[in-house]
Protein backbone atom coordinates (compact mmCIF):
# COMPACT_ATOMS: atom_id res chain seq x y z
CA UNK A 1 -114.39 -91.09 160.59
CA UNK A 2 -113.62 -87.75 159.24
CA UNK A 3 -114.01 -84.12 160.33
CA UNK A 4 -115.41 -81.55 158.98
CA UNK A 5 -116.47 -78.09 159.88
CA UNK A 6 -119.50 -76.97 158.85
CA UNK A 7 -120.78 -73.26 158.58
CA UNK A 8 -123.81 -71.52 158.90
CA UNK A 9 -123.91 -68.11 158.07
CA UNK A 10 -127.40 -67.27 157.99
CA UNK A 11 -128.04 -63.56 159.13
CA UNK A 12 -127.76 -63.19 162.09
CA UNK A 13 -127.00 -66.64 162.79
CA UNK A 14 -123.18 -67.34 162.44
CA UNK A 15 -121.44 -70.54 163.75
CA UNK A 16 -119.01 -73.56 163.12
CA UNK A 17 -120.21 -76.84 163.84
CA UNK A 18 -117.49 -79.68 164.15
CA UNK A 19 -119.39 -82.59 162.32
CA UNK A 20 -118.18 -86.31 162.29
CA UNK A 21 -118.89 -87.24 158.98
CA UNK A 22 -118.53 -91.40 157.99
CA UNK A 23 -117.59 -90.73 154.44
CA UNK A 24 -117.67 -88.32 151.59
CA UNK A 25 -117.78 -87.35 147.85
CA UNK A 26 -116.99 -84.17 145.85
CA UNK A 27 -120.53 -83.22 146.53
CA UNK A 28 -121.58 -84.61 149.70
CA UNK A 29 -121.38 -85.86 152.79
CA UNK A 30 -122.82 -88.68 154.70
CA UNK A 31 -123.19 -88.53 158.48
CA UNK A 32 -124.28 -91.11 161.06
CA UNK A 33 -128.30 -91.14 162.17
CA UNK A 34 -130.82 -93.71 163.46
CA UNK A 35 -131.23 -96.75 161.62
CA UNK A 36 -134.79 -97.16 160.44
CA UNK A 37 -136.55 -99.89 158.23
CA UNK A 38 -136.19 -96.94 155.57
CA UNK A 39 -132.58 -96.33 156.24
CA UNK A 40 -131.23 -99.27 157.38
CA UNK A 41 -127.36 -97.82 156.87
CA UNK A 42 -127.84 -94.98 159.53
CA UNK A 43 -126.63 -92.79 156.80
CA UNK A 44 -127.76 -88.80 156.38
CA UNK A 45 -126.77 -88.06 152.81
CA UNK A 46 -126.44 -84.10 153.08
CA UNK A 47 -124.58 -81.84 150.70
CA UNK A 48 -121.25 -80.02 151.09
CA UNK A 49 -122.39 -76.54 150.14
CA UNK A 50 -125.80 -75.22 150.05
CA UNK A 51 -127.52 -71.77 150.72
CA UNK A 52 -128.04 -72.88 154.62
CA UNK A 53 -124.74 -74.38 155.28
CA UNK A 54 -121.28 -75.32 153.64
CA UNK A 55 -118.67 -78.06 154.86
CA UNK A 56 -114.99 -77.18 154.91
CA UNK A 57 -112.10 -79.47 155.59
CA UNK A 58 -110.08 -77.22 158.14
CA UNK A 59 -111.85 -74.75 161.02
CA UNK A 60 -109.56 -72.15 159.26
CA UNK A 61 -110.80 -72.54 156.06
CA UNK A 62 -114.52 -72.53 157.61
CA UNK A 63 -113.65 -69.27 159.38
CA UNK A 64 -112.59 -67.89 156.37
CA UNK A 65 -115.49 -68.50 154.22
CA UNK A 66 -117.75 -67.19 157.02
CA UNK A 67 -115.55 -64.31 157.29
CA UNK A 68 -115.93 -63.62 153.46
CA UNK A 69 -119.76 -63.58 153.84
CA UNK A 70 -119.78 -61.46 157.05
CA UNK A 71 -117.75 -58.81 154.91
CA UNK A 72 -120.21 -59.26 151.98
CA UNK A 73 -123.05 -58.33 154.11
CA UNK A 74 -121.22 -55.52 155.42
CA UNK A 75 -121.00 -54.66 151.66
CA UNK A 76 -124.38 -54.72 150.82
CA UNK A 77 -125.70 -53.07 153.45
CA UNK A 78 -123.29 -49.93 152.97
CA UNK A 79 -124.47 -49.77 149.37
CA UNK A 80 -128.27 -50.12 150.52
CA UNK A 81 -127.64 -47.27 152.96
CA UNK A 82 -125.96 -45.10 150.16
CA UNK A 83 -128.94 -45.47 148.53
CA UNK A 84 -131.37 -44.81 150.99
CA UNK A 85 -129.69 -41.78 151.80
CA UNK A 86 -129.67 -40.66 147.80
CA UNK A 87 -133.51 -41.19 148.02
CA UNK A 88 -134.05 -39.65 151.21
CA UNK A 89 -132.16 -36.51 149.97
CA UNK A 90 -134.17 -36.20 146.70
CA UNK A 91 -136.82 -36.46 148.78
CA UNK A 92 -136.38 -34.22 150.87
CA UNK A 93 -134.86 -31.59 148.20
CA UNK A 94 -138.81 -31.62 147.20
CA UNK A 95 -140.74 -28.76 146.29
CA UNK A 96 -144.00 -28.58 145.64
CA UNK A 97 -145.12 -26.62 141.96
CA UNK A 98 -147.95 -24.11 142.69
CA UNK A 99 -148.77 -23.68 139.42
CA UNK A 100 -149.41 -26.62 137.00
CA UNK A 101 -148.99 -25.96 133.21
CA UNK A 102 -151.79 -27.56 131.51
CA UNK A 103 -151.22 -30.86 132.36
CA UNK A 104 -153.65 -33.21 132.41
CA UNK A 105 -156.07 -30.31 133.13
CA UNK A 106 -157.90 -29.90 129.40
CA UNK A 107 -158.76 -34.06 130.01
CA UNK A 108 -160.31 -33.10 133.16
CA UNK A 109 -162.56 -30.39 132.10
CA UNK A 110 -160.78 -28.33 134.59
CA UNK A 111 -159.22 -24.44 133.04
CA UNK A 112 -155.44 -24.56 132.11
């Protein structure tokens, strides 16, 4: 059997599974489950890298693709908060205009 490490990194989930896996192609992996009249192989075809988990050969290399994620986050989040912050300040550097010029008041029947 072979070993591979397999990563979720699913906010604010983030682990490394060690997964016995019986054999393997550049897509997928196959690991052992219950033989059933449907699946009389005990075979779990799953594959290697999806948006809920990824398989990696080496823990290291597992580490360092859920490393890379963590950091991406980290990313992301800094540029939503710079953002936030942008809007919050224009929102708060709101004034309100006493006097409205004509706008939309002819339409209305209102006096501009």
């Amino acid at each position: 059997m072979l070993t591979k490490y397999k990563i979720k990194g699913r906010w604010p989930e983030a682990k490394i599974e060690e997964v016995e896996v019986l054999r393997e192609t550049a897509q997928c992996i196959f690991v052992s489950t219950n033989k059933t009249k449907s699946n009389p192989n005990g075979e779990r075809k799953e594959l290697k890298m999806t948006e809920w988990s990824e398989y990696y050969d080496t823990w290291d290399a597992a580490h360092a693709a859920l490393t890379d994620k963590a950091e991406r986050q980290v990313t992301n989040a800094r540029l939503a908060l710079e953002i936030a912050n942008s809007f919050a300040g224009n929102v708060k550097g709101m004034r309100h205009n006493a006097k409205v010029s004509g706008v939309g008041t002819a339409s209305a029947g209102l006096p501009g």
